[in-house]
N, C-alpha and C. Protein backbone atom coordinates (compact mmCIF):
# COMPACT_ATOMS: atom_id res chain seq x y z
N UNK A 1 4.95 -10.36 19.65
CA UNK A 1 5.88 -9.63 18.84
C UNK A 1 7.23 -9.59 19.56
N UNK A 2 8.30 -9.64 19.05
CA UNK A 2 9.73 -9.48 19.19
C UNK A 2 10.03 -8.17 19.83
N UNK A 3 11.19 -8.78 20.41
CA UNK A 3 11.95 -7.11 20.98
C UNK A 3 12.39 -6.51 19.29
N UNK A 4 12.60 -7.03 18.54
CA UNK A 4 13.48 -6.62 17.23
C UNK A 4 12.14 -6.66 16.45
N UNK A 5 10.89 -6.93 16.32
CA UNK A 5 10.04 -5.91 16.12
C UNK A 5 8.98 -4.95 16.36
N UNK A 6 9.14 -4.78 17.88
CA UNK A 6 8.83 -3.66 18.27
C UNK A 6 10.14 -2.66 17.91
N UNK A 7 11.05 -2.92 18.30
CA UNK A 7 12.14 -1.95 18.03
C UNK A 7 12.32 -1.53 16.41
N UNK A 8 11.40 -2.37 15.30
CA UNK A 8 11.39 -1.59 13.99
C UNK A 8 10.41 -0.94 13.64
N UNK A 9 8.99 -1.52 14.55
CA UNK A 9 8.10 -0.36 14.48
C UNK A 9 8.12 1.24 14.87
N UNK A 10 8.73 0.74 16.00
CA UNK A 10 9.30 2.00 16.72
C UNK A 10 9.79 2.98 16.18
N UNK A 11 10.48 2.65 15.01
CA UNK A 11 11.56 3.06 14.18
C UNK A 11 10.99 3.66 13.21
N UNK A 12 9.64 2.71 12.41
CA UNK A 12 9.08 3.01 11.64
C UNK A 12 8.26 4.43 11.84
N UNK A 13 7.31 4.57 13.16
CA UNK A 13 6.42 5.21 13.60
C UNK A 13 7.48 6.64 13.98
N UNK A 14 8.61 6.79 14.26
CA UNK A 14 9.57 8.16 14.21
C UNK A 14 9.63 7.98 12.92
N UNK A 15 10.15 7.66 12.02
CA UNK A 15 9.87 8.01 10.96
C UNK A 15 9.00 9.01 9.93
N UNK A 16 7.90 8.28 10.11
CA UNK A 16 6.76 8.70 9.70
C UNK A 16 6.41 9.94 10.44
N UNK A 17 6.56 10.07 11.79
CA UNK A 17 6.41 11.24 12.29
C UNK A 17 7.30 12.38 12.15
N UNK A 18 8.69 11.88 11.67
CA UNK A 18 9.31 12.69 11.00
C UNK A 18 8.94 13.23 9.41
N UNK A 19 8.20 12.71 8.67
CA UNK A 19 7.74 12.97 7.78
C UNK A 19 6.59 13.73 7.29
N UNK A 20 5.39 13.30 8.50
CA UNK A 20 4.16 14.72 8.72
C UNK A 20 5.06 15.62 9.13
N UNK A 21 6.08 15.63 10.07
CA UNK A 21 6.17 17.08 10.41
C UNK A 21 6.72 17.83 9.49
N UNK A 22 7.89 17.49 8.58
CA UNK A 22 8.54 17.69 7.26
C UNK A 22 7.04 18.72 6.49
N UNK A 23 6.25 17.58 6.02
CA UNK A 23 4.81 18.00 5.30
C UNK A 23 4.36 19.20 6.46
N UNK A 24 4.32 19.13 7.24
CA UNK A 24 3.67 20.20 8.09
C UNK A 24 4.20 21.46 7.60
N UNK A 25 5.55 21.21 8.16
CA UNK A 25 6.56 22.62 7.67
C UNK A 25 6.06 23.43 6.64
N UNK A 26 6.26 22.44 5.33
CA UNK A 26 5.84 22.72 4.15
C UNK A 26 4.59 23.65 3.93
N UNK A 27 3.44 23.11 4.57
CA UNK A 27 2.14 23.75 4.81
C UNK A 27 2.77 24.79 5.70
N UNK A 28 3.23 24.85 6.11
CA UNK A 28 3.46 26.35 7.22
C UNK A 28 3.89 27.39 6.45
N UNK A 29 5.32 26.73 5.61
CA UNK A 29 5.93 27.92 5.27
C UNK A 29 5.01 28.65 3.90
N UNK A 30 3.86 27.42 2.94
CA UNK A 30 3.59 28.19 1.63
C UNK A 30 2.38 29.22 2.88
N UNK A 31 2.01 29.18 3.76
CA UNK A 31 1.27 30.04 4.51
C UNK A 31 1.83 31.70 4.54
N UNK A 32 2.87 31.01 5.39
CA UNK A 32 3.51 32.04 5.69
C UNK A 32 4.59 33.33 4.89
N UNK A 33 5.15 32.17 4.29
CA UNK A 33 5.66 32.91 2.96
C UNK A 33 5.16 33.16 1.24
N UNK A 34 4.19 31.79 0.74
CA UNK A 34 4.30 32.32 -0.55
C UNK A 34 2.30 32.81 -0.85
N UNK A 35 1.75 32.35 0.07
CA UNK A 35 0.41 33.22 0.18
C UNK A 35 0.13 34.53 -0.18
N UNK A 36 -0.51 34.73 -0.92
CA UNK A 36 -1.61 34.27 -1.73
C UNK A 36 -1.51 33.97 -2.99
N UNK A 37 -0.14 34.01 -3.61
CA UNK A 37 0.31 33.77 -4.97
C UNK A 37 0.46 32.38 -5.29
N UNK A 38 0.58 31.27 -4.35
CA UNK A 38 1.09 30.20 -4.21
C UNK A 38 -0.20 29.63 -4.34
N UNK A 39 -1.21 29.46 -4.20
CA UNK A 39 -2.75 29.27 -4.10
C UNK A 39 -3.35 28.05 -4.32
N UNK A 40 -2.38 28.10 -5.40
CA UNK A 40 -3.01 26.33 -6.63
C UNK A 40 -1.96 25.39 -5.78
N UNK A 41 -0.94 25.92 -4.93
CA UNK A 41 -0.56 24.13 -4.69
C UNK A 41 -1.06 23.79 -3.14
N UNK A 42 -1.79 24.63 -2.69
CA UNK A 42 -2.44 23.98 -1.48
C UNK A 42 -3.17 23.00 -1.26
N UNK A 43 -3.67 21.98 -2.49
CA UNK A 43 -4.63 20.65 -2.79
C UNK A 43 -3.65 19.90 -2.63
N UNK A 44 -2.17 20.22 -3.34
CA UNK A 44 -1.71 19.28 -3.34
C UNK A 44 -0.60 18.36 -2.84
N UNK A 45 -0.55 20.14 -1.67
CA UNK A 45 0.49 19.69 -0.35
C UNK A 45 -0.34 19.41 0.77
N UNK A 46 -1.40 19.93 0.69
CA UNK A 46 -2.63 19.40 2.08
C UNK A 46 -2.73 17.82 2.01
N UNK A 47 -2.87 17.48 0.56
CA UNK A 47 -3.03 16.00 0.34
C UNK A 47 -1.82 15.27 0.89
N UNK A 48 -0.57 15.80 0.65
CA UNK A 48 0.84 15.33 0.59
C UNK A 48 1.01 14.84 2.65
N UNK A 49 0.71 16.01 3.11
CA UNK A 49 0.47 16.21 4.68
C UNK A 49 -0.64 15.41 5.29
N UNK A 50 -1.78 15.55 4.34
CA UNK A 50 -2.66 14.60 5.16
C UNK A 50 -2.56 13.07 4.88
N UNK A 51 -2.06 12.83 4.06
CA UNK A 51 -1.20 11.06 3.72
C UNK A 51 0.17 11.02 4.85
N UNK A 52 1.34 11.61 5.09
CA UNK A 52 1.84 11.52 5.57
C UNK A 52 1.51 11.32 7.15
N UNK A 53 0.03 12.23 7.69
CA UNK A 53 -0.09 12.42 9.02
C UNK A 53 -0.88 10.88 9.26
N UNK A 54 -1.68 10.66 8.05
CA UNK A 54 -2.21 9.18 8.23
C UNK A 54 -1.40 8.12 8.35
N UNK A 55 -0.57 8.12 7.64
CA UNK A 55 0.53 7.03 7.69
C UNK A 55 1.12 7.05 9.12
N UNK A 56 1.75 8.19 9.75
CA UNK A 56 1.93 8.25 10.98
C UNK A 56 0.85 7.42 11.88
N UNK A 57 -0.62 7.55 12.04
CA UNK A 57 -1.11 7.59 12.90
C UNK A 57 -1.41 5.86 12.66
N UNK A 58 -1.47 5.26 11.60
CA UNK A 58 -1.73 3.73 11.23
C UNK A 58 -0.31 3.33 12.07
N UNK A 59 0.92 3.94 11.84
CA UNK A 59 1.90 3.21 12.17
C UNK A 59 1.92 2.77 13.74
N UNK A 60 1.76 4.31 14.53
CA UNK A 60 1.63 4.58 15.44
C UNK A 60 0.16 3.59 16.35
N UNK A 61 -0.61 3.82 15.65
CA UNK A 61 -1.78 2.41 16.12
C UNK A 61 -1.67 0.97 16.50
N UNK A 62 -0.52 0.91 14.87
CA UNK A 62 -0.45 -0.45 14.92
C UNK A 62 1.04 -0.64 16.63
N UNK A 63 1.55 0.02 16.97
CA UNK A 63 2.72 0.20 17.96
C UNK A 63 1.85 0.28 19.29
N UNK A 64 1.25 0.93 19.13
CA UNK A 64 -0.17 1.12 20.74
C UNK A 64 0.06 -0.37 21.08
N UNK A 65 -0.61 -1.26 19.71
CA UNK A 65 -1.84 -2.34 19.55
C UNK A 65 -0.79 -3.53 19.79
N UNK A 66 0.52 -3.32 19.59
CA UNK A 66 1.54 -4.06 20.10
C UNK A 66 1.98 -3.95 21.41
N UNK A 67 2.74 -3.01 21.76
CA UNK A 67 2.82 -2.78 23.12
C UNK A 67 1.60 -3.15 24.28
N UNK A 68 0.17 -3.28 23.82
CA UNK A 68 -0.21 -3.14 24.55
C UNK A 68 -0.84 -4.82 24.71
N UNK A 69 -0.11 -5.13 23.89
CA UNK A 69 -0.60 -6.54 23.90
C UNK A 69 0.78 -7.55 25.16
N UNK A 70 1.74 -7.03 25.10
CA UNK A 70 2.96 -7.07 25.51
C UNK A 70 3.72 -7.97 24.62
């Protein structure tokens, strides 16, 4: 793999980790703030968060599986 694509995976994998954490937030704040009234959209931001944290961790795998190949 390339210096120019490791350096877009790289890119990719902050990304994405910027994006679970975004989804994280989200799950934090209907916790913290709109609980217990908020109720019905917890399927469908858990889902939203747990796609996002997967996507992270594929990206992030596939970047290990590079780097470590050199």
């Amino acid at each position: 793999m390339t210096e120019d694509e490791l350096k877009a995976l790289r890119k990719e994998v902050k990304k994405a980790k910027r994006i679970a954490t975004e989804k994280a937030g989200e799950v934090h704040d209907l916790v913290e703030d709109r609980l217990p009234a908020a109720f019905e959209e917890i399927p469908a931001l858990a889902k939203e968060c747990y796609d996002a944290c997967a996507a992270w961790k594929e990206a992030n795998d596939r970047l290990e599986a590079a780097e470590a190949a050199g």
